[in-house]
PDB file of N, CA and C in Angstrom:
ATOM      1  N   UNK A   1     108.088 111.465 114.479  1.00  0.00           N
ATOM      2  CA  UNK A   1     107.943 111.154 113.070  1.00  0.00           C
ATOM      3  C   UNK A   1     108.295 109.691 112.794  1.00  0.00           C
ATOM      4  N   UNK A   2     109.461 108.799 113.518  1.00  0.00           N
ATOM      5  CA  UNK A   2     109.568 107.948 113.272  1.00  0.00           C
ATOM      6  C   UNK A   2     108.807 106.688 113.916  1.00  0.00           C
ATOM      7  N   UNK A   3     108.338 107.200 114.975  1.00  0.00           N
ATOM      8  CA  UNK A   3     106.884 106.323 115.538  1.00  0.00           C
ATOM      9  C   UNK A   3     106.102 106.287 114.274  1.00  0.00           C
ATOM     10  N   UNK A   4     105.395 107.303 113.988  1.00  0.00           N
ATOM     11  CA  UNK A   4     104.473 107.158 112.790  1.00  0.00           C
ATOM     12  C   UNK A   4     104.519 106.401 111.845  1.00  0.00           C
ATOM     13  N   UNK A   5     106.262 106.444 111.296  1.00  0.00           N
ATOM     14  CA  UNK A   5     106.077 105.393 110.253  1.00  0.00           C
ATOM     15  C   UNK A   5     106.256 103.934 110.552  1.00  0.00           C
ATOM     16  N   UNK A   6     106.638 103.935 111.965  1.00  0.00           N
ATOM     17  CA  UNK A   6     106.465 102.594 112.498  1.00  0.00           C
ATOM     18  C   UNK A   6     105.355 102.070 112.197  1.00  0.00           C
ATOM     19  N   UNK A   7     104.278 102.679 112.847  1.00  0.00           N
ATOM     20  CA  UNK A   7     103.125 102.416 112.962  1.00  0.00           C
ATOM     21  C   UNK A   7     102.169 102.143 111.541  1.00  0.00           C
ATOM     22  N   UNK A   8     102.441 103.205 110.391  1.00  0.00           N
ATOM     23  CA  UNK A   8     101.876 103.007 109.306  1.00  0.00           C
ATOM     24  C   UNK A   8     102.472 101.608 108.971  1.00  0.00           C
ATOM     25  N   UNK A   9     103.800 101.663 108.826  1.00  0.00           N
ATOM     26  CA  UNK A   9     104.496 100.097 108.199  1.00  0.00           C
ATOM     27  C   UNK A   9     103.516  98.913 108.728  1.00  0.00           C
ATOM     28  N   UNK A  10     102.820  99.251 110.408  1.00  0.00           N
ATOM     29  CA  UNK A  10     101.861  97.825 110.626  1.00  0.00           C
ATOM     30  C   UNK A  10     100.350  98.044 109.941  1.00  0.00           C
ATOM     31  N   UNK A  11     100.482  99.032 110.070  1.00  0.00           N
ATOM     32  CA  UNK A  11      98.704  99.574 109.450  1.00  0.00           C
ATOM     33  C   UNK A  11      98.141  98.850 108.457  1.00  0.00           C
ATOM     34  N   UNK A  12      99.365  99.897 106.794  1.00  0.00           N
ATOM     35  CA  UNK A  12      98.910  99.317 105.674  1.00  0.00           C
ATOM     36  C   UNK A  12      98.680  98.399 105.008  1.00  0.00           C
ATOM     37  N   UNK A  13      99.735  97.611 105.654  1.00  0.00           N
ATOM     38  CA  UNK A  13      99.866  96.612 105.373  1.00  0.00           C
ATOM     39  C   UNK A  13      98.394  95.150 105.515  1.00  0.00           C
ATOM     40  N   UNK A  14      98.206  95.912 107.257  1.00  0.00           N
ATOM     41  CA  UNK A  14      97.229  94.769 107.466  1.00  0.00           C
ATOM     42  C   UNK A  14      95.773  95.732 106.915  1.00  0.00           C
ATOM     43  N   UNK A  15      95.319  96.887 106.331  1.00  0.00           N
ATOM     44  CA  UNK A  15      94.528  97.354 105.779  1.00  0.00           C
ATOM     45  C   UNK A  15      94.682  96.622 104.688  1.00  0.00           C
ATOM     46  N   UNK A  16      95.361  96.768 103.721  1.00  0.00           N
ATOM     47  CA  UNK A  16      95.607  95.778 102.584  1.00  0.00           C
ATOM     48  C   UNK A  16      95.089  94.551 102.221  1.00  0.00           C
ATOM     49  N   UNK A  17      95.435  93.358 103.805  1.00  0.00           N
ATOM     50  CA  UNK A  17      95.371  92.292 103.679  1.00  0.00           C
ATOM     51  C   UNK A  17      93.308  92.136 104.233  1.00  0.00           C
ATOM     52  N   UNK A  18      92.800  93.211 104.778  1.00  0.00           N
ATOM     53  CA  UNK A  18      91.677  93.350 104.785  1.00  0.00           C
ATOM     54  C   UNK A  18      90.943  93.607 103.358  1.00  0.00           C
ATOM     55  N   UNK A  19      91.035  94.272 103.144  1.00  0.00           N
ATOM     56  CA  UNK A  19      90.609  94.902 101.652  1.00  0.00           C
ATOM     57  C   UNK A  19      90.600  93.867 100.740  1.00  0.00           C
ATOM     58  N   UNK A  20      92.127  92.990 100.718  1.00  0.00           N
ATOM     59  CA  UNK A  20      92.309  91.848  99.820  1.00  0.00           C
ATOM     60  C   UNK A  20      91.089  90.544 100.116  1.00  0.00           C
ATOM     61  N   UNK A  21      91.007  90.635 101.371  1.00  0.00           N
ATOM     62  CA  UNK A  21      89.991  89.545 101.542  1.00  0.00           C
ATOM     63  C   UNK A  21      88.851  89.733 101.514  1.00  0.00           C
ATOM     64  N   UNK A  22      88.597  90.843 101.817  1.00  0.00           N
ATOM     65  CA  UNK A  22      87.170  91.012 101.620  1.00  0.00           C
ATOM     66  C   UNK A  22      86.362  91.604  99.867  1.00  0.00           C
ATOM     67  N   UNK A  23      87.644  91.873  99.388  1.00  0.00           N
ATOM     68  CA  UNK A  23      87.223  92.336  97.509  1.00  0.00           C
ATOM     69  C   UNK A  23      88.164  91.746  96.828  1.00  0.00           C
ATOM     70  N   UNK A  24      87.586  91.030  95.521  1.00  0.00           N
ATOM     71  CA  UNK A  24      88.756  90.696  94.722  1.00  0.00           C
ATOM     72  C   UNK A  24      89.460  91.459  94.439  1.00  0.00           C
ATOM     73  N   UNK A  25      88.884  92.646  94.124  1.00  0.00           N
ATOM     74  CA  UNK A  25      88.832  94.161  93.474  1.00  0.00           C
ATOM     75  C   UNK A  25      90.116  94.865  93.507  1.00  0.00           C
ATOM     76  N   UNK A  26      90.028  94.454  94.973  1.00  0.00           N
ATOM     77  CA  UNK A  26      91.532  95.220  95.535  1.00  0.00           C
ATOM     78  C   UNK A  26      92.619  94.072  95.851  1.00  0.00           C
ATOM     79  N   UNK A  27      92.595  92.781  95.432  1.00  0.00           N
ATOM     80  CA  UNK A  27      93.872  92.279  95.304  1.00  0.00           C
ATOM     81  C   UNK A  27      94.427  92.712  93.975  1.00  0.00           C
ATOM     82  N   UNK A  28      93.531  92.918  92.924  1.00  0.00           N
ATOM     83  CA  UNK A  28      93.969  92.413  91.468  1.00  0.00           C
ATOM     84  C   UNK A  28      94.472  94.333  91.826  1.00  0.00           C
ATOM     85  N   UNK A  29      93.822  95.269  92.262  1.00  0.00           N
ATOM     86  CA  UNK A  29      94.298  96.681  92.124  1.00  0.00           C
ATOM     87  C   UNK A  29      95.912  96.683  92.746  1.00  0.00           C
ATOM     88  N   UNK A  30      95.982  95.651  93.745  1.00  0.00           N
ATOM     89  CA  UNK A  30      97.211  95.896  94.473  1.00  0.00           C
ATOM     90  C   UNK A  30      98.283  95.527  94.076  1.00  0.00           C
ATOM     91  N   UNK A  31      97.927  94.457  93.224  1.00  0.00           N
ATOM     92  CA  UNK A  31      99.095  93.581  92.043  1.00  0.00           C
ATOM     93  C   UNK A  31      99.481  94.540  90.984  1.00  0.00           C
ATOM     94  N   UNK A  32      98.039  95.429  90.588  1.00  0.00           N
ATOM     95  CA  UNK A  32      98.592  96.254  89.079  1.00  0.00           C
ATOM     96  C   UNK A  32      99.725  97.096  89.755  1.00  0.00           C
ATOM     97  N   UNK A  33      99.370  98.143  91.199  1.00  0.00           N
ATOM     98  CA  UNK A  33      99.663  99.036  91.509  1.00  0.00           C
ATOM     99  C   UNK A  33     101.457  98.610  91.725  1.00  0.00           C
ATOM    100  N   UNK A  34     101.365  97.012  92.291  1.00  0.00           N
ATOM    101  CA  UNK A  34     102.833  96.884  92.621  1.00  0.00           C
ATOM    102  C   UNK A  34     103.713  96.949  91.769  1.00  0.00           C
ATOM    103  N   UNK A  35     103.010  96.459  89.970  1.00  0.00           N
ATOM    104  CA  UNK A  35     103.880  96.212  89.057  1.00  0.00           C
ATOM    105  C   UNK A  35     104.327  97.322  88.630  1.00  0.00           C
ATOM    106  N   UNK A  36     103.235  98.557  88.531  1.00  0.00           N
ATOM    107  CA  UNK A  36     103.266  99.728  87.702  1.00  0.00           C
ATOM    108  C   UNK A  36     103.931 100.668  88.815  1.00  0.00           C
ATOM    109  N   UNK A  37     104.415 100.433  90.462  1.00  0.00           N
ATOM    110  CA  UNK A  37     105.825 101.235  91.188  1.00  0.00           C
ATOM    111  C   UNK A  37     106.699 100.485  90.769  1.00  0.00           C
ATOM    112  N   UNK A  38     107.023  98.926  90.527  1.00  0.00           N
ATOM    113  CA  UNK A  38     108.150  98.284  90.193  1.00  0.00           C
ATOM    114  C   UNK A  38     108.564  99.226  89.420  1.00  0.00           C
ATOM    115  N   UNK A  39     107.985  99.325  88.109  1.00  0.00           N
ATOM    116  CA  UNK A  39     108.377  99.997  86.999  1.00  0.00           C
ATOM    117  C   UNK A  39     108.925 101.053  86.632  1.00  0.00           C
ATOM    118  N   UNK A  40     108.219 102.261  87.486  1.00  0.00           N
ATOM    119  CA  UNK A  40     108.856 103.359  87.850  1.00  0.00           C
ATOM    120  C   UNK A  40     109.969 103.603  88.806  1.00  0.00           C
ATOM    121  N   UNK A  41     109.667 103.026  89.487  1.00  0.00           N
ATOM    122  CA  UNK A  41     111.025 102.441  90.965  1.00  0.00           C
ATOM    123  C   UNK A  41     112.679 102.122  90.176  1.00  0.00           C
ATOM    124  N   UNK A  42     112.254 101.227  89.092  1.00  0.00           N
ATOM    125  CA  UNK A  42     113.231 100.824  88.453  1.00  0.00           C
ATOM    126  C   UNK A  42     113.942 102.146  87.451  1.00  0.00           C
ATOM    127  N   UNK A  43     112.685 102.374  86.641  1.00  0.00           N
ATOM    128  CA  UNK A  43     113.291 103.255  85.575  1.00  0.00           C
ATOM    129  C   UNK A  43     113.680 104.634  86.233  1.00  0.00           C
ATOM    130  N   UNK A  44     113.071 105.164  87.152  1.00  0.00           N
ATOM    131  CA  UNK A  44     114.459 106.665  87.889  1.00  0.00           C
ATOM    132  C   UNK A  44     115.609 105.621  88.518  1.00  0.00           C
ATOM    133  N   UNK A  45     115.810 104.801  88.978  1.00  0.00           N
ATOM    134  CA  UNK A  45     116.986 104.073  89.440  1.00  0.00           C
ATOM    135  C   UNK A  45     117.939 103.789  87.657  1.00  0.00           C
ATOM    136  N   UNK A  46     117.214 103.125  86.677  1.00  0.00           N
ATOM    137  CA  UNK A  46     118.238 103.419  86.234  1.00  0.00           C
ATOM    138  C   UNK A  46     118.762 104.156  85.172  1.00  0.00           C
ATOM    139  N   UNK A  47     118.255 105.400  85.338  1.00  0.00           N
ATOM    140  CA  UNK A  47     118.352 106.603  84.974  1.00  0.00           C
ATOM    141  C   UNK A  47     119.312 107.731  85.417  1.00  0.00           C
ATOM    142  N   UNK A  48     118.694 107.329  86.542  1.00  0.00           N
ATOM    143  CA  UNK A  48     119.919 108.147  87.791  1.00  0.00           C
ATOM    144  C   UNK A  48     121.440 107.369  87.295  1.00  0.00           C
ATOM    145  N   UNK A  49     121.742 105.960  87.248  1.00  0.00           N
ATOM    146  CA  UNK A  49     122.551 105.677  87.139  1.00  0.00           C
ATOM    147  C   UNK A  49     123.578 106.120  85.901  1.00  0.00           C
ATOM    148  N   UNK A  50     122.549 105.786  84.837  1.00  0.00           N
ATOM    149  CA  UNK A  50     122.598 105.959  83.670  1.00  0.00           C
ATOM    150  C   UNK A  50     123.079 107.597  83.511  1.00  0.00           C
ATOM    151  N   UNK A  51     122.920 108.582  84.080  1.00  0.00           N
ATOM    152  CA  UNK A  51     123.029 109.656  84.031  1.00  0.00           C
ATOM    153  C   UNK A  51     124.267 110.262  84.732  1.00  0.00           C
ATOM    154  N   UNK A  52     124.813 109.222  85.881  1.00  0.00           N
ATOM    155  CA  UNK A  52     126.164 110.004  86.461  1.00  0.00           C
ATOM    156  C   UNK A  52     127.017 108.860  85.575  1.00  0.00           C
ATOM    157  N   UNK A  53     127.388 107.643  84.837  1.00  0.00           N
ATOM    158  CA  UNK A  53     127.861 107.245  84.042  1.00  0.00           C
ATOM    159  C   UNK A  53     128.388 107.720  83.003  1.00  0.00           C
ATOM    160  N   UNK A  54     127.157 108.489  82.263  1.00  0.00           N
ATOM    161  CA  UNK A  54     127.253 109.334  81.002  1.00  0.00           C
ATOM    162  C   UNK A  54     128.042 110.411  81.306  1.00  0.00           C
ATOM    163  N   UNK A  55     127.749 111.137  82.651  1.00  0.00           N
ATOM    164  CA  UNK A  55     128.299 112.645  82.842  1.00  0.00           C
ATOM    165  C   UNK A  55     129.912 111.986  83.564  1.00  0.00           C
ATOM    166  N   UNK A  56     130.063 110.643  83.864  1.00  0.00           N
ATOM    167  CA  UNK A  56     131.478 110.701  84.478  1.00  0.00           C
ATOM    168  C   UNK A  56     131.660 111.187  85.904  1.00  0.00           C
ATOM    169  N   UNK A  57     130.594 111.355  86.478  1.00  0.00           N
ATOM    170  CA  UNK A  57     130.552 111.919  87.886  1.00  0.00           C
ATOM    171  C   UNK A  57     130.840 110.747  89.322  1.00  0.00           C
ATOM    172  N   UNK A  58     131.114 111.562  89.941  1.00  0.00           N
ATOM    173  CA  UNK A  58     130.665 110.535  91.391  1.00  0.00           C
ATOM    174  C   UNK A  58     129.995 109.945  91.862  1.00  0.00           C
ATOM    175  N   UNK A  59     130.179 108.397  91.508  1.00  0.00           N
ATOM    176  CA  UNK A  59     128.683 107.563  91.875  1.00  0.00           C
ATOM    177  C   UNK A  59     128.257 108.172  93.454  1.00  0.00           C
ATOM    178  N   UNK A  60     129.260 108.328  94.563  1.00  0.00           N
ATOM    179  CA  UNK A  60     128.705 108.450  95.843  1.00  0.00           C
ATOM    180  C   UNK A  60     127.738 109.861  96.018  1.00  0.00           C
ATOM    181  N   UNK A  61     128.297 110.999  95.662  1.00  0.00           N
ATOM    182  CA  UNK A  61     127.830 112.122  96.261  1.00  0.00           C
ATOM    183  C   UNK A  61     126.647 112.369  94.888  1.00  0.00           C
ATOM    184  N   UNK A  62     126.646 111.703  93.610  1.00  0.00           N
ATOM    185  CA  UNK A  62     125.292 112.178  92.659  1.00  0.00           C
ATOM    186  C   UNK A  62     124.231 111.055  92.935  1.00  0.00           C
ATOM    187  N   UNK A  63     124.544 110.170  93.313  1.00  0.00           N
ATOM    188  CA  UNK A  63     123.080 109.027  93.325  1.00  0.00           C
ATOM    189  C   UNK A  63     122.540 109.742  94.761  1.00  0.00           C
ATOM    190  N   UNK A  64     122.638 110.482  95.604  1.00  0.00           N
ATOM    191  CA  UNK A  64     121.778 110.349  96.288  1.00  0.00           C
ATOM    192  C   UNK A  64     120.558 111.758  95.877  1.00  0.00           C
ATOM    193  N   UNK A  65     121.086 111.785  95.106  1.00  0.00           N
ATOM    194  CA  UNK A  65     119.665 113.215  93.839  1.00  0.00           C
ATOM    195  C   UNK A  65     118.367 112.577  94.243  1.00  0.00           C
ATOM    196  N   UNK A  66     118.745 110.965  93.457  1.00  0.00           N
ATOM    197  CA  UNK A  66     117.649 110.403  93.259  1.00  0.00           C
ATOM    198  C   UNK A  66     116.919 110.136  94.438  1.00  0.00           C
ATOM    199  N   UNK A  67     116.793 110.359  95.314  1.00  0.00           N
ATOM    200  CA  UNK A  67     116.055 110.370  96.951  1.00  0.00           C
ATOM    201  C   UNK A  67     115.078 111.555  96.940  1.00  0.00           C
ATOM    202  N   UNK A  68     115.305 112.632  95.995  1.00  0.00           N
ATOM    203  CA  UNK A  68     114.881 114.001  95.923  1.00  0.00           C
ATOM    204  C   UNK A  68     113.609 113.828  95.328  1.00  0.00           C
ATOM    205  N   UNK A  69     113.875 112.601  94.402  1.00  0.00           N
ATOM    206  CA  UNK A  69     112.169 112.125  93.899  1.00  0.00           C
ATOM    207  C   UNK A  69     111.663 111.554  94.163  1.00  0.00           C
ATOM    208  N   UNK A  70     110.097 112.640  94.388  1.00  0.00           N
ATOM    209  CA  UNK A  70     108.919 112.022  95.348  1.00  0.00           C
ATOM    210  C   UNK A  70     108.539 110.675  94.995  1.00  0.00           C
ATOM    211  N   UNK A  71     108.218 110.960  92.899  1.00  0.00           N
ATOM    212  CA  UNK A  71     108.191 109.244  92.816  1.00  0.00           C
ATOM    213  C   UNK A  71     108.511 108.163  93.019  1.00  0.00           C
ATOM    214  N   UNK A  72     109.646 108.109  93.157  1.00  0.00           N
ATOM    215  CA  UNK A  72     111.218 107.515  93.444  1.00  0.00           C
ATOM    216  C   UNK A  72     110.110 107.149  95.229  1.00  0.00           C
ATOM    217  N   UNK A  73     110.049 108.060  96.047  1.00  0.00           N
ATOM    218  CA  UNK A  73     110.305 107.491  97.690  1.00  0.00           C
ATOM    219  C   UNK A  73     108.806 106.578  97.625  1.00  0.00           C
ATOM    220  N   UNK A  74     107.654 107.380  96.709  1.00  0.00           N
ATOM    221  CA  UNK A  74     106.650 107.244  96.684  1.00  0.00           C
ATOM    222  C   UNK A  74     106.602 105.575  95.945  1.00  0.00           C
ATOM    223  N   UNK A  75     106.532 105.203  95.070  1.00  0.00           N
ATOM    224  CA  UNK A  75     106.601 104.040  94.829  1.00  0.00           C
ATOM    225  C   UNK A  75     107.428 102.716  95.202  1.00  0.00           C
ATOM    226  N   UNK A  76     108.710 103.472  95.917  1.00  0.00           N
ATOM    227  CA  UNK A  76     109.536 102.533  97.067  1.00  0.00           C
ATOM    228  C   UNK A  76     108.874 102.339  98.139  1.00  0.00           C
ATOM    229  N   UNK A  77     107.848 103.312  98.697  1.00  0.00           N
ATOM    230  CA  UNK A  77     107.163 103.002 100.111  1.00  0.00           C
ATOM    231  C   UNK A  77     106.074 102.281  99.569  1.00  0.00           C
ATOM    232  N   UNK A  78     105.778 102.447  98.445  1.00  0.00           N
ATOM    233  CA  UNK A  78     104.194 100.905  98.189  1.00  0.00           C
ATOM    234  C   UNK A  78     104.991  99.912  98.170  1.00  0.00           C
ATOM    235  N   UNK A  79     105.877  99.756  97.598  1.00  0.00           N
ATOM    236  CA  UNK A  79     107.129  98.292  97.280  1.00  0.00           C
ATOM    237  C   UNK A  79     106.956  97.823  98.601  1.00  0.00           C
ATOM    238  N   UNK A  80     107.940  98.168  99.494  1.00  0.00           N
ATOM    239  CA  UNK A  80     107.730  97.999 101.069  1.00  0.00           C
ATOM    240  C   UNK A  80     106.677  97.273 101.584  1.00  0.00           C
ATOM    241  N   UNK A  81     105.549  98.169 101.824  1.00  0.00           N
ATOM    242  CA  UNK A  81     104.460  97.766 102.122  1.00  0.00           C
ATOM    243  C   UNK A  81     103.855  96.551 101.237  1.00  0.00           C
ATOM    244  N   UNK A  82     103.898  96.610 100.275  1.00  0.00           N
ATOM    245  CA  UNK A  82     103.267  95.508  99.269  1.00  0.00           C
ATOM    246  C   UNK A  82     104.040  94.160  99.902  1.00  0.00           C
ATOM    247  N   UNK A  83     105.639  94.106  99.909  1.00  0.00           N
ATOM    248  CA  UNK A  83     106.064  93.126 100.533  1.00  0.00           C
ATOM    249  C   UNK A  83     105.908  92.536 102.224  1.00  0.00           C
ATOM    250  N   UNK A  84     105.462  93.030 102.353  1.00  0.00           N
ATOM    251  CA  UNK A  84     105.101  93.431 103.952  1.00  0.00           C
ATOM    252  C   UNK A  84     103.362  92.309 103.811  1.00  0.00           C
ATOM    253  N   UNK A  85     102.842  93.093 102.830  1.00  0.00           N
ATOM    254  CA  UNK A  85     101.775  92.690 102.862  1.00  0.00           C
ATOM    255  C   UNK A  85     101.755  91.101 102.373  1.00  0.00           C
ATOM    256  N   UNK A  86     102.280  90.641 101.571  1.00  0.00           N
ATOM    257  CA  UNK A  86     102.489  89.535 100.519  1.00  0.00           C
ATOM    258  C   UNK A  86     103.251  88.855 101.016  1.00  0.00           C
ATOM    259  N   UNK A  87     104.162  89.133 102.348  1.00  0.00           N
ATOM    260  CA  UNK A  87     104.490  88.112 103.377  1.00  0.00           C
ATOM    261  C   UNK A  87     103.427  87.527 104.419  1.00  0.00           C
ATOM    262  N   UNK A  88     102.748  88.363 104.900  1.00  0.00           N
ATOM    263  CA  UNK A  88     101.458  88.132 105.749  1.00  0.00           C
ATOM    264  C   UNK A  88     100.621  87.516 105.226  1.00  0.00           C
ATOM    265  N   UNK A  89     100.382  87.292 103.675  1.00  0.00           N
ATOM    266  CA  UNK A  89      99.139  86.348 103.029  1.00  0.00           C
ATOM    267  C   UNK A  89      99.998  85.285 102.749  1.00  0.00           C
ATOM    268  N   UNK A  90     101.322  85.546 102.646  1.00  0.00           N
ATOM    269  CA  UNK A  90     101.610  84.102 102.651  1.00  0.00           C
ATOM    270  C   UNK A  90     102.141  83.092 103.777  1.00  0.00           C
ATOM    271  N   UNK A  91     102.276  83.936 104.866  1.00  0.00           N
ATOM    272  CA  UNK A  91     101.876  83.268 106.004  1.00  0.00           C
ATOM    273  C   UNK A  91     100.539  82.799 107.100  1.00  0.00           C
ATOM    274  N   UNK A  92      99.755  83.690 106.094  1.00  0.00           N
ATOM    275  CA  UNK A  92      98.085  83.236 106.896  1.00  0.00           C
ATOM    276  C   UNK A  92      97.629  81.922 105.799  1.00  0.00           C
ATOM    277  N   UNK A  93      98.520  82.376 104.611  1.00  0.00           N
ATOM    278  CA  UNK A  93      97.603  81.332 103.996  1.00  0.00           C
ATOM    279  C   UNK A  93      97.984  79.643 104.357  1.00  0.00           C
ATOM    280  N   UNK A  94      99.713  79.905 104.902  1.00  0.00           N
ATOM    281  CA  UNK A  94     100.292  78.449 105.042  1.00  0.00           C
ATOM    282  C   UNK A  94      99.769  78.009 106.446  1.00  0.00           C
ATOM    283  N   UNK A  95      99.269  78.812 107.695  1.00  0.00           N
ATOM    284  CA  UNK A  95      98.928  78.629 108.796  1.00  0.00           C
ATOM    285  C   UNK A  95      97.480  78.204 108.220  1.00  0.00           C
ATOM    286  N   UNK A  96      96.619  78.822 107.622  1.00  0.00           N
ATOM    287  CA  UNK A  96      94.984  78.133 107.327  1.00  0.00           C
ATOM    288  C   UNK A  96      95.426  76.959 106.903  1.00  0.00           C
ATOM    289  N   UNK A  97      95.972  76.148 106.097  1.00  0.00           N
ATOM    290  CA  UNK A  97      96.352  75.262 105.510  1.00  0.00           C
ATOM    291  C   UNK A  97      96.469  73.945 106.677  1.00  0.00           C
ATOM    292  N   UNK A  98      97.125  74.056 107.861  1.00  0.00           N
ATOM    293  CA  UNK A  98      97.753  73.087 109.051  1.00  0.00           C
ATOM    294  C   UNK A  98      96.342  72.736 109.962  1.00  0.00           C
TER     295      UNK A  98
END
């Protein structure tokens, strides 16, 4: 299992940076998509927080709830990848450049 996600981590990334070059289509989709997991990424993070605060609970043993949501892993693994990806264009783009 953890091969796999090795392997996806190189995949998507360079699928991405294909897609990006070859369609505008899908850079401008990959920018909305990053802003609109930022967003959600953020707001169960601080919600979760916001929620063992209010209740007075144990930051250690209640924040890890929030792992339980799919959205939550699901829009942290585009984050990832998006940065992954957006390092690689900005290193092909400074190498085309020389």
């Amino acid at each position: 299992m953890s091969m796999m996600i090795v392997l996806l981590l190189f995949l998507i990334p360079a699928c991405m940076l294909v897609g990006a070059w070859m369609f505008t289509a899908c850079r401008i989709g990959f920018h909305v998509l990053a802003l609109v997991s930022a967003y959600v990424f953020g707001i169960i993070s601080a919600l979760a927080v916001y929620d063992i605060l209010r209740d007075d609970t144990v930051f250690m043993t209640n924040i890890h709830a929030v792992f339980n949501n799919q959205l939550f892993l699901l829009s942290g693994a585009y984050l990832g990848c998006y940065g992954i990806y957006i390092m690689w264009k900005c290193l092909l783009t400074e190498l085309r450049k020389e």
